[in-house]
Protein backbone atom coordinates (compact mmCIF):
# COMPACT_ATOMS: atom_id res chain seq x y z
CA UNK A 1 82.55 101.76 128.74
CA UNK A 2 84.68 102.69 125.61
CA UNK A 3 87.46 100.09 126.89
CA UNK A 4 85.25 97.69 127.64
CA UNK A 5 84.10 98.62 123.62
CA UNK A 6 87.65 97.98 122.64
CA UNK A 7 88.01 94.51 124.30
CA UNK A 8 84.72 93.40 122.49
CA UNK A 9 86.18 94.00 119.14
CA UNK A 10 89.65 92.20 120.33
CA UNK A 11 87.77 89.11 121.50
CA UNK A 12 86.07 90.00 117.23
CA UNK A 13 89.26 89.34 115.73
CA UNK A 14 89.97 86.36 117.20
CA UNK A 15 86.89 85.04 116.75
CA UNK A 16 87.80 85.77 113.12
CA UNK A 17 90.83 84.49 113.16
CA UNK A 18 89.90 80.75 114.21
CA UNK A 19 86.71 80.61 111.97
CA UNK A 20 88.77 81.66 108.70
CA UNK A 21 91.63 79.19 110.19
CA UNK A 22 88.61 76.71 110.21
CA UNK A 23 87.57 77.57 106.45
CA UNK A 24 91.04 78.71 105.10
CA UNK A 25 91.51 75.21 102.54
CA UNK A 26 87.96 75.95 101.57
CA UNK A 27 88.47 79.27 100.71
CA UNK A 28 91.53 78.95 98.78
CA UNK A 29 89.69 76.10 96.79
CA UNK A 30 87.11 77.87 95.95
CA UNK A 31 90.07 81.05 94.97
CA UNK A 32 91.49 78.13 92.70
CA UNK A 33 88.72 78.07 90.79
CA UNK A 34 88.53 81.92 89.37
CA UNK A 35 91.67 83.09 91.05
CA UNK A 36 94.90 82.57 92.33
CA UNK A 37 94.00 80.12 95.22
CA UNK A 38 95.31 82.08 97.90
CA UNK A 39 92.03 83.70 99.50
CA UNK A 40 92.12 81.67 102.03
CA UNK A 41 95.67 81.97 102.95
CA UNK A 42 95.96 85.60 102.73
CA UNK A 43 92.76 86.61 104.69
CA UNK A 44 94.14 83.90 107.55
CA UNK A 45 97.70 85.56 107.55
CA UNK A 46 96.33 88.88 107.96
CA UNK A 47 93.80 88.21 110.66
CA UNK A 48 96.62 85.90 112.82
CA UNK A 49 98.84 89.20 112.40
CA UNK A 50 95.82 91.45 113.59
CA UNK A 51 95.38 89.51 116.60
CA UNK A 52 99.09 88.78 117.51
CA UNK A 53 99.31 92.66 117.50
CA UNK A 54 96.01 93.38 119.42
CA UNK A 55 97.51 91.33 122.03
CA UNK A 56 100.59 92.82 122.43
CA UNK A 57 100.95 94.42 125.72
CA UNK A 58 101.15 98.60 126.16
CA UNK A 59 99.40 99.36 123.41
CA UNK A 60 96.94 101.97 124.49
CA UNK A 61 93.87 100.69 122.71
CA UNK A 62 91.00 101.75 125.23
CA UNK A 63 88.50 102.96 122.50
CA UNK A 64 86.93 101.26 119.50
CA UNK A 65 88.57 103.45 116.69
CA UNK A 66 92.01 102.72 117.98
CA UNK A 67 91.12 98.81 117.65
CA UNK A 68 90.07 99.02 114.04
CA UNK A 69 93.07 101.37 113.51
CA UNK A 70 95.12 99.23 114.45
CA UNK A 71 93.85 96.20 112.57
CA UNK A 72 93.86 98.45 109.54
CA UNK A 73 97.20 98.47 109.57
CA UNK A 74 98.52 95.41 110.67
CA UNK A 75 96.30 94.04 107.92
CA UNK A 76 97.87 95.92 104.84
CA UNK A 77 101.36 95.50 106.74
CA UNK A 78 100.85 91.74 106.49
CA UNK A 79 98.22 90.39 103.68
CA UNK A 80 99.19 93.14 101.19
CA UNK A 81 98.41 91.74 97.98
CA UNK A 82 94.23 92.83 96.70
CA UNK A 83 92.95 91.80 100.05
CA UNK A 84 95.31 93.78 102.25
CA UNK A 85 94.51 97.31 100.65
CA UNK A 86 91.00 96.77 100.90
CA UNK A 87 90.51 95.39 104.40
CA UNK A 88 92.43 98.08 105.88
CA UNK A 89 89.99 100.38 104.30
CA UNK A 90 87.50 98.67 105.34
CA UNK A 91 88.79 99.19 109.13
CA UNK A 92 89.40 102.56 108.81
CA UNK A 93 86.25 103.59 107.66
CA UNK A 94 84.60 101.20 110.44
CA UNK A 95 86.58 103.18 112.33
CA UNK A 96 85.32 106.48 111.58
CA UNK A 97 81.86 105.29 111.96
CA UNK A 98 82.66 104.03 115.71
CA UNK A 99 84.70 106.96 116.87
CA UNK A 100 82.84 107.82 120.78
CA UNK A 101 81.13 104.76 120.55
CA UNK A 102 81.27 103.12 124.02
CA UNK A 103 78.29 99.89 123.59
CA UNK A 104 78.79 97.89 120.22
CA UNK A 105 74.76 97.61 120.35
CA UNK A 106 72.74 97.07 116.51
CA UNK A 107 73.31 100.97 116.05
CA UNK A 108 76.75 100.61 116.23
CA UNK A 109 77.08 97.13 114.65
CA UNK A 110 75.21 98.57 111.71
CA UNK A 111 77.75 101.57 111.36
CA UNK A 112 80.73 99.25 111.45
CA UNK A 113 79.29 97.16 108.58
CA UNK A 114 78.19 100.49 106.72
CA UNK A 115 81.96 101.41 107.07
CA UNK A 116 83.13 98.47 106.14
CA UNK A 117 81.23 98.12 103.34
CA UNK A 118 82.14 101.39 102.10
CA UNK A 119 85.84 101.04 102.77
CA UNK A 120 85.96 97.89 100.32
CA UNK A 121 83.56 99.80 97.46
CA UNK A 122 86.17 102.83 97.24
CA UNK A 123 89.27 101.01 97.49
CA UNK A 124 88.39 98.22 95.20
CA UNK A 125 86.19 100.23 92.82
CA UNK A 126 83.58 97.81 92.63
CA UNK A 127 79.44 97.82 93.19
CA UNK A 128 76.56 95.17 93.91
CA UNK A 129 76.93 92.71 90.87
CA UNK A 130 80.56 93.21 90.10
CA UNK A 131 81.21 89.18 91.90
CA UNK A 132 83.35 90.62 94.70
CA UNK A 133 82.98 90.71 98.93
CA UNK A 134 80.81 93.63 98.38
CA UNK A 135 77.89 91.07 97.15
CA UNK A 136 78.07 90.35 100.63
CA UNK A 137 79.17 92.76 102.71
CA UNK A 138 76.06 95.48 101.19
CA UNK A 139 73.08 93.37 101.76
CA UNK A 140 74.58 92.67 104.98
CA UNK A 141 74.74 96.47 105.82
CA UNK A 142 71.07 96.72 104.51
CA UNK A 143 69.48 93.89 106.42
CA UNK A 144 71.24 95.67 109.49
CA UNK A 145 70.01 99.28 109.13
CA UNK A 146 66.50 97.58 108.45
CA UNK A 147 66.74 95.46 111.44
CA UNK A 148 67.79 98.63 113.54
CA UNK A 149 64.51 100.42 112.45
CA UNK A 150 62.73 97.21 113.38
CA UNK A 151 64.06 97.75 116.80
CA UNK A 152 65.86 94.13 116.88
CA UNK A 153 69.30 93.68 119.28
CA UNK A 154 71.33 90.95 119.63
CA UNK A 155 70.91 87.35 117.99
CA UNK A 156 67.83 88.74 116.30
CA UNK A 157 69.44 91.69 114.54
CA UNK A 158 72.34 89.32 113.48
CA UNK A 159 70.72 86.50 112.35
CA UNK A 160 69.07 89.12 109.46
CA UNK A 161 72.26 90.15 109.09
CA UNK A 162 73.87 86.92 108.16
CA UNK A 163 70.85 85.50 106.48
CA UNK A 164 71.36 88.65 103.85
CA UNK A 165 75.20 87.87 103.78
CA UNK A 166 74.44 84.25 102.64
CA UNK A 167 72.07 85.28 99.88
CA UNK A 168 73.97 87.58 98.87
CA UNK A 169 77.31 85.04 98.58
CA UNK A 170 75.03 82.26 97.41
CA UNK A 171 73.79 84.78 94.80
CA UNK A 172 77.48 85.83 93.15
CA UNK A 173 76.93 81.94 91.29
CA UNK A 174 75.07 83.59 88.67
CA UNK A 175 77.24 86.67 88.22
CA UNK A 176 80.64 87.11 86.10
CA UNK A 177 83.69 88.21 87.99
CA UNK A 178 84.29 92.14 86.87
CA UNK A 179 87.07 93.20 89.20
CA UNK A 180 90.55 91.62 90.16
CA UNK A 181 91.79 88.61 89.29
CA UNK A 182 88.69 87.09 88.73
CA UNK A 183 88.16 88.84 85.99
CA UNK A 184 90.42 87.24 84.24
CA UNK A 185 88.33 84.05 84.16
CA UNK A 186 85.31 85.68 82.27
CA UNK A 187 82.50 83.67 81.62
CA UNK A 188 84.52 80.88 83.71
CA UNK A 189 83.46 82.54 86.59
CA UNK A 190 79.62 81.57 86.00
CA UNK A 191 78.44 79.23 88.19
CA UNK A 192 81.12 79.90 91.12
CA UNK A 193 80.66 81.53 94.58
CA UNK A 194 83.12 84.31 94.35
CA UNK A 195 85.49 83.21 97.71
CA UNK A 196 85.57 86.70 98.93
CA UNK A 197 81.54 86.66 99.34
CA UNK A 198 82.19 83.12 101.03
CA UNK A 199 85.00 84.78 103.50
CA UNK A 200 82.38 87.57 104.48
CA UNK A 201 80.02 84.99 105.48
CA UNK A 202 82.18 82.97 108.09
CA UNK A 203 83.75 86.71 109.13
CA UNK A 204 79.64 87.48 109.79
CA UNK A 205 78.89 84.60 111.25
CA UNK A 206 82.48 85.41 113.72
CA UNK A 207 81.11 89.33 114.32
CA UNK A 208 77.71 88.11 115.32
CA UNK A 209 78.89 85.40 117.87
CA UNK A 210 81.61 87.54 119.64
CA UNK A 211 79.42 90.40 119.75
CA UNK A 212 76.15 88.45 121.39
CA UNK A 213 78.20 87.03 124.30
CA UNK A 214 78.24 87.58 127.58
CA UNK A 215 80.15 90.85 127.76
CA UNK A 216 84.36 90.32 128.74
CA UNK A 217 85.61 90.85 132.17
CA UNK A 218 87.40 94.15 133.35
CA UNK A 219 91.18 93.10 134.61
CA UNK A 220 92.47 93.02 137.59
């Protein structure tokens, strides 16, 4: 069960992976705007180096912590800049929240979003408001732990999930940037979906379609 946990959030990443490949001009535009212009690049580097080294052979990942380990460091190893640092605590903490957990059901879903979520709030300093991911990633985490007490699995517990995400992103138009390099842009910022809110959307919508297939097959 717990390897067959650990291929699920393989086949995660690289769902990632091809949906911020997919978005990664887009995101970078809409960087451009309050930032540097390089969301899009940097969260695309990091997520092609997290699945090059998920797929390397021998690596002993059998559980779900060791998979978000892993990605927590291959992430910082090869994003660095802002985005680097705060992924990989993002992963670790998702980690935590997932060690002995052998189904990736809503329960567990809803833990790996609350450690995510967390991760990215204590590394980056920020809270709901400040025009970051977080906008994002904590209604996200809310709609799930509501959704779990409403009993709801599968496409139904995600599409809460992502609804909440979207709001949330939509919602960081009216907000001025307060952390990072955004914050540079002051009142500039107005009007602007802050690209890291836009990123956790597509990574979201990635999560919720990887982990509502049709479970992978053992090898041979």
């Amino acid at each position: 069960m717990a390897e067959s946990a650990a291929r699920r959030l393989v086949m995660m990443f690289e769902r990632i992976s091809e949906a911020i490949d997919a978005s990664q001009d887009r995101l970078s535009e809409l960087d451009g705007i309050i930032g540097d212009a390089d969301h899009g690049i940097t969260m695309a580097l990091g997520f092609h180096s997290v699945c090059a080294e998920l797929g390397r052979p021998g690596l002993g990942l059998s559980t779900a912590s060791t998979v978000l380990d892993k990605a927590a460091t291959t992430f910082l190893e090869a994003a660095g800049a802002s985005t680097g640092p705060l992924y990989a605590s993002a992963f670790r903490r998702a980690s935590e929240k997932l060690a002995g957990v052998e189904r990736l059901d809503a329960a567990a879903a809803t833990a790996m979003l609350q450690g995510i979520a967390a991760g990215i709030g204590e590394r980056g300093k920020a809270q709901r408001g400040d025009k970051t991911m977080l906008d994002a990633w904590i209604p996200a985490t809310e709609a799930g732990i509501r959704a779990v007490d409403r009993g709801l699995e599968g496409q139904a517990y995600w599409q809460q999930v992502i609804a909440a995400a979207e709001l949330g992103a939509n919602a960081t138009r009216s907000m001025v940037a307060m952390k990072g390099r955004a914050a540079r842009a002051g009142q500039r910022s107005l009007g602007h979906i802050d690209p890291g809110a836009a990123s956790t959307v597509i990574i979201l919508r990635a999560m919720a379609e990887a982990l509502t297939e049709d479970a992978p097959a053992d090898p041979t």
